[in-house]
C-alpha atoms as a PDB file:
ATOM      1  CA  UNK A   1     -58.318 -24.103  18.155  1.00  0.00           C
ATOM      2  CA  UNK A   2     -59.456 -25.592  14.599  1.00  0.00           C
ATOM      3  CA  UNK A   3     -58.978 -28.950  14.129  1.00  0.00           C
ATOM      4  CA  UNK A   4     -58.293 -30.339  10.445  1.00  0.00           C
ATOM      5  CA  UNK A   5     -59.801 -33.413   9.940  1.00  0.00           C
ATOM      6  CA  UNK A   6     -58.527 -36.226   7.276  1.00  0.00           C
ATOM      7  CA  UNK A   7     -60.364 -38.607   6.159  1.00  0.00           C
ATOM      8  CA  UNK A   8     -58.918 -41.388   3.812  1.00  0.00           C
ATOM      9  CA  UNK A   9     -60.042 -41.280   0.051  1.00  0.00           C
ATOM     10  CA  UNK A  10     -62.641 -43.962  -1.093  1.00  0.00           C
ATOM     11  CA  UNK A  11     -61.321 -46.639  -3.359  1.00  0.00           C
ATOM     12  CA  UNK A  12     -63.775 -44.874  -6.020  1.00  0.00           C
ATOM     13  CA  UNK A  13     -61.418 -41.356  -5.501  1.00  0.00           C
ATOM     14  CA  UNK A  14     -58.225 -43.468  -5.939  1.00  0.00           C
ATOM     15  CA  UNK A  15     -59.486 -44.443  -8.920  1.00  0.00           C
ATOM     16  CA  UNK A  16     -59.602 -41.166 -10.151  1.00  0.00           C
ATOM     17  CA  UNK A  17     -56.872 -39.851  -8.913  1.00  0.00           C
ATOM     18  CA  UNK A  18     -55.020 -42.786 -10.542  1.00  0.00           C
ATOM     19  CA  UNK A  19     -56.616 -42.376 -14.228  1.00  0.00           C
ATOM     20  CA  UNK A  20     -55.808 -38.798 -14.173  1.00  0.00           C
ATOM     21  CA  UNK A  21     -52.304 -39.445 -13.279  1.00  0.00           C
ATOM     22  CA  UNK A  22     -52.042 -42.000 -16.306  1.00  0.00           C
ATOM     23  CA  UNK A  23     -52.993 -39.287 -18.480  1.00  0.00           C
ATOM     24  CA  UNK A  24     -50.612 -37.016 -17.101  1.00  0.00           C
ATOM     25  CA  UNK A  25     -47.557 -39.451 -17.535  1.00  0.00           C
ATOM     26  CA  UNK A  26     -49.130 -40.458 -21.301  1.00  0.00           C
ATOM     27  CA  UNK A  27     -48.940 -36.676 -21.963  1.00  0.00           C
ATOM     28  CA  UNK A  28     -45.814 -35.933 -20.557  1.00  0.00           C
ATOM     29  CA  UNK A  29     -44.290 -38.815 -22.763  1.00  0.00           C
ATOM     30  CA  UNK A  30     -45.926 -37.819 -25.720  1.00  0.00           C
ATOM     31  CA  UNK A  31     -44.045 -34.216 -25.521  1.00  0.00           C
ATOM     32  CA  UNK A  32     -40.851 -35.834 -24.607  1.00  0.00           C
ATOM     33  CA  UNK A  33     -41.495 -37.800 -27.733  1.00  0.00           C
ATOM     34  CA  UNK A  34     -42.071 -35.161 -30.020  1.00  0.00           C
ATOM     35  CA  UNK A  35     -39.237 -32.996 -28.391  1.00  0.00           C
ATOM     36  CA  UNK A  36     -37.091 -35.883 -29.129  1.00  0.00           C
ATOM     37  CA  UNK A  37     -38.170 -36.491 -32.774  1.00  0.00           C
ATOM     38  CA  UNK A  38     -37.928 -32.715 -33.190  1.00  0.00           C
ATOM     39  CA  UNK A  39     -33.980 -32.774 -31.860  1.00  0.00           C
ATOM     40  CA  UNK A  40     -33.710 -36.019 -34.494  1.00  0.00           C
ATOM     41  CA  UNK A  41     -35.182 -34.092 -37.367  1.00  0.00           C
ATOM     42  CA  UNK A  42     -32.851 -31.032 -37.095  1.00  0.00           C
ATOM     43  CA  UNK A  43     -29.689 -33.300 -36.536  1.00  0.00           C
ATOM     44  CA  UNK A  44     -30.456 -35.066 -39.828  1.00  0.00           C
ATOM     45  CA  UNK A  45     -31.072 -31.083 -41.137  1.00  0.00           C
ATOM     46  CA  UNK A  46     -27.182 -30.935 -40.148  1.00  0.00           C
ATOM     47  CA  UNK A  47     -25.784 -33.964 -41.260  1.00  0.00           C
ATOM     48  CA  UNK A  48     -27.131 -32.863 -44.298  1.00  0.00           C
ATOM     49  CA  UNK A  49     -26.166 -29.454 -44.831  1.00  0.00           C
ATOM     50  CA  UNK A  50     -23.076 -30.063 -43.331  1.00  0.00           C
ATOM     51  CA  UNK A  51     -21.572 -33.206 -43.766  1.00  0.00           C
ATOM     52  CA  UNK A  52     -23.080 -34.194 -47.191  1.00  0.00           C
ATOM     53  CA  UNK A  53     -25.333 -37.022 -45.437  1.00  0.00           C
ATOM     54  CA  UNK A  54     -28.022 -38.322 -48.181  1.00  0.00           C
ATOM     55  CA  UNK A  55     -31.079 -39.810 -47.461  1.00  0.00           C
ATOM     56  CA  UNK A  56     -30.038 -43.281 -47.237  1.00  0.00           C
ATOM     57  CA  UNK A  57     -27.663 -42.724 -45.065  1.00  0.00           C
ATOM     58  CA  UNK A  58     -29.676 -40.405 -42.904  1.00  0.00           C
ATOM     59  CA  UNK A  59     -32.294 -43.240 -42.883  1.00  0.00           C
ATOM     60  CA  UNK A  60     -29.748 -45.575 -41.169  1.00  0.00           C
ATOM     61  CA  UNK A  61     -28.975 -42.778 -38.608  1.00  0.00           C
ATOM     62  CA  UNK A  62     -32.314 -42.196 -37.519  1.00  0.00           C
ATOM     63  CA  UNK A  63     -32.754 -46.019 -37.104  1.00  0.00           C
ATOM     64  CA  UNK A  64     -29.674 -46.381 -35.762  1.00  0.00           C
ATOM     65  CA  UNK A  65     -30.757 -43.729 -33.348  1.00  0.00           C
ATOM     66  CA  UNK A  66     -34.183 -45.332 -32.439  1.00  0.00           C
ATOM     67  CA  UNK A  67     -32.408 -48.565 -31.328  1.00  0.00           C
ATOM     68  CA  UNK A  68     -29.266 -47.154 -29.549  1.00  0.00           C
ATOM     69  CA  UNK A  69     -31.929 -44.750 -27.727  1.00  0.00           C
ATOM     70  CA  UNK A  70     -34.213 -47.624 -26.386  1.00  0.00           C
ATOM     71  CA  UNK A  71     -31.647 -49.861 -25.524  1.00  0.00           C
ATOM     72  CA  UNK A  72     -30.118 -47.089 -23.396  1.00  0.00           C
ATOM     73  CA  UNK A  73     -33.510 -46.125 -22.037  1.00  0.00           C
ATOM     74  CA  UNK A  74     -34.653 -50.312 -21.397  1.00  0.00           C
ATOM     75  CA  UNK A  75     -30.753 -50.640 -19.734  1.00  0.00           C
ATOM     76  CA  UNK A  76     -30.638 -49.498 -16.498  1.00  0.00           C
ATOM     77  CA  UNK A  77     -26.982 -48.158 -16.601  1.00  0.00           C
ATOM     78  CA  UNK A  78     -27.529 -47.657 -19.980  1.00  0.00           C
ATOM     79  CA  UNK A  79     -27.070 -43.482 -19.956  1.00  0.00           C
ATOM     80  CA  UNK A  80     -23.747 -43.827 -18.015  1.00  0.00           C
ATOM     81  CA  UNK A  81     -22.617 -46.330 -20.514  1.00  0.00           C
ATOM     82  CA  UNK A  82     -23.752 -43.410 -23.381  1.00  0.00           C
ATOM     83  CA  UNK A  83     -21.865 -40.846 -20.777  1.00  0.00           C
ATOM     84  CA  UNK A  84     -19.193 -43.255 -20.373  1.00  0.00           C
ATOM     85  CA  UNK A  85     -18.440 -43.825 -24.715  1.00  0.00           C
ATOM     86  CA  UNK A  86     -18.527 -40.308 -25.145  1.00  0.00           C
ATOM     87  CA  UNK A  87     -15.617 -39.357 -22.658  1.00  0.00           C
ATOM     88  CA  UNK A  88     -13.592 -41.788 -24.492  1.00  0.00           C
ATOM     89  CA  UNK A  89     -14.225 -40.050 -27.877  1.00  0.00           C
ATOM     90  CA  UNK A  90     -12.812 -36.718 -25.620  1.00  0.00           C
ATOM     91  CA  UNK A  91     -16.149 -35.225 -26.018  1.00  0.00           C
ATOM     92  CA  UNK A  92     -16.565 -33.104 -22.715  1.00  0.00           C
ATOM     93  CA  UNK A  93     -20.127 -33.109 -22.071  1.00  0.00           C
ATOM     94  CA  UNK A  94     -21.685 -33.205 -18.803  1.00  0.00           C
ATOM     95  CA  UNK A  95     -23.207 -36.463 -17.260  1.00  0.00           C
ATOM     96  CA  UNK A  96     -26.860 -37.496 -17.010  1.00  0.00           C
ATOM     97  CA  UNK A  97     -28.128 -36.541 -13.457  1.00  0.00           C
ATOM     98  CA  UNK A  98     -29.035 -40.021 -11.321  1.00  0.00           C
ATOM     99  CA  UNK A  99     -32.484 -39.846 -10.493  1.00  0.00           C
ATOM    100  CA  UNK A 100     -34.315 -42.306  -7.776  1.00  0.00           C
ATOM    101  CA  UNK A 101     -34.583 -44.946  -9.778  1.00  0.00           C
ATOM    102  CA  UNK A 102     -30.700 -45.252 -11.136  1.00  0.00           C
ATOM    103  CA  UNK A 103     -29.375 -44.425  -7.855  1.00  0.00           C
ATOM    104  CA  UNK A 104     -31.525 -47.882  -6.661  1.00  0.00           C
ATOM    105  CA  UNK A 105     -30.148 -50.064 -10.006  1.00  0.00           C
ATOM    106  CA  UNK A 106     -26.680 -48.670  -9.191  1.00  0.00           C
ATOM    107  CA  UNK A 107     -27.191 -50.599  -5.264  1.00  0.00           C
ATOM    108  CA  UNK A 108     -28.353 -53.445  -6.737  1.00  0.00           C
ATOM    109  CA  UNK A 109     -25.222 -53.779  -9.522  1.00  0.00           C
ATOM    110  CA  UNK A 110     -23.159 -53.042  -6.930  1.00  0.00           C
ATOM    111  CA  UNK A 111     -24.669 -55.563  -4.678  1.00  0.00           C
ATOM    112  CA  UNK A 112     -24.421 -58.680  -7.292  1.00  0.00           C
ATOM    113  CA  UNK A 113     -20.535 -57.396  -7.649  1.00  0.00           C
ATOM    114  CA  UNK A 114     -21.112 -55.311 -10.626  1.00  0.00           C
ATOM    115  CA  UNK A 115     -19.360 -51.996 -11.494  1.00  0.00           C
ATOM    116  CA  UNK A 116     -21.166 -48.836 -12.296  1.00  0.00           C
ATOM    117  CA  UNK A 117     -18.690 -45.974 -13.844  1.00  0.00           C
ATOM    118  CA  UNK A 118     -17.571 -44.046 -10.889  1.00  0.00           C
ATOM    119  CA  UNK A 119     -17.586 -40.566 -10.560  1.00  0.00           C
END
């Protein structure tokens, strides 16, 4: 019989292990961000094209965009609200998934009496 034998990393290895990680998440959100600032670029392409949007008022959509996005991203129901306003325009798209860390907020709310949407 082999026996495995674990020893616990060294506060030196945590380190490490820790750093690395933080460059992991910083690149990860660097590729979402350029993703998303790709997706915002060809929507103003569209308005454009297609609706006759100039570059003024393309301006105030892409800010408008920046602000709506971090306040939905710094809210912690703040994608169900987005799913939420867009069901009530009749758009049929489908809902964010509810990851970890929303399913937690969505105790808590419910705990202090508040109401998520329900699905």
């Amino acid at each position: 019989m082999k026996a495995i034998i674990h020893r616990k990393p060294t506060g030196a290895e945590k380190e490490i292990v820790a750093s690395v990680m933080k460059q992991v998440e910083d690149q990860i959100q660097q590729e979402q961000n350029k993703a998303i600032f790709r997706t915002v670029k060809m929507a103003c392409i569209v308005l454009n094209e297609e609706f006759g949007f100039g570059a003024q008022r393309l301006s105030k959509f892409f800010e408008a965009m920046c602000t709506k996005g971090k306040a939905a991203v710094d809210n912690p129901e703040g994608w169900f609200l987005v799913d939420e306003k867009l069901h009530k325009m009749g758009m049929e798209l489908d809902d964010e998934d509810i990851d970890e860390r929303e399913k937690h907020s969505r105790s808590l709310y419910h705990e202090k009496g508040r109401k998520f949407r329900e699905y």
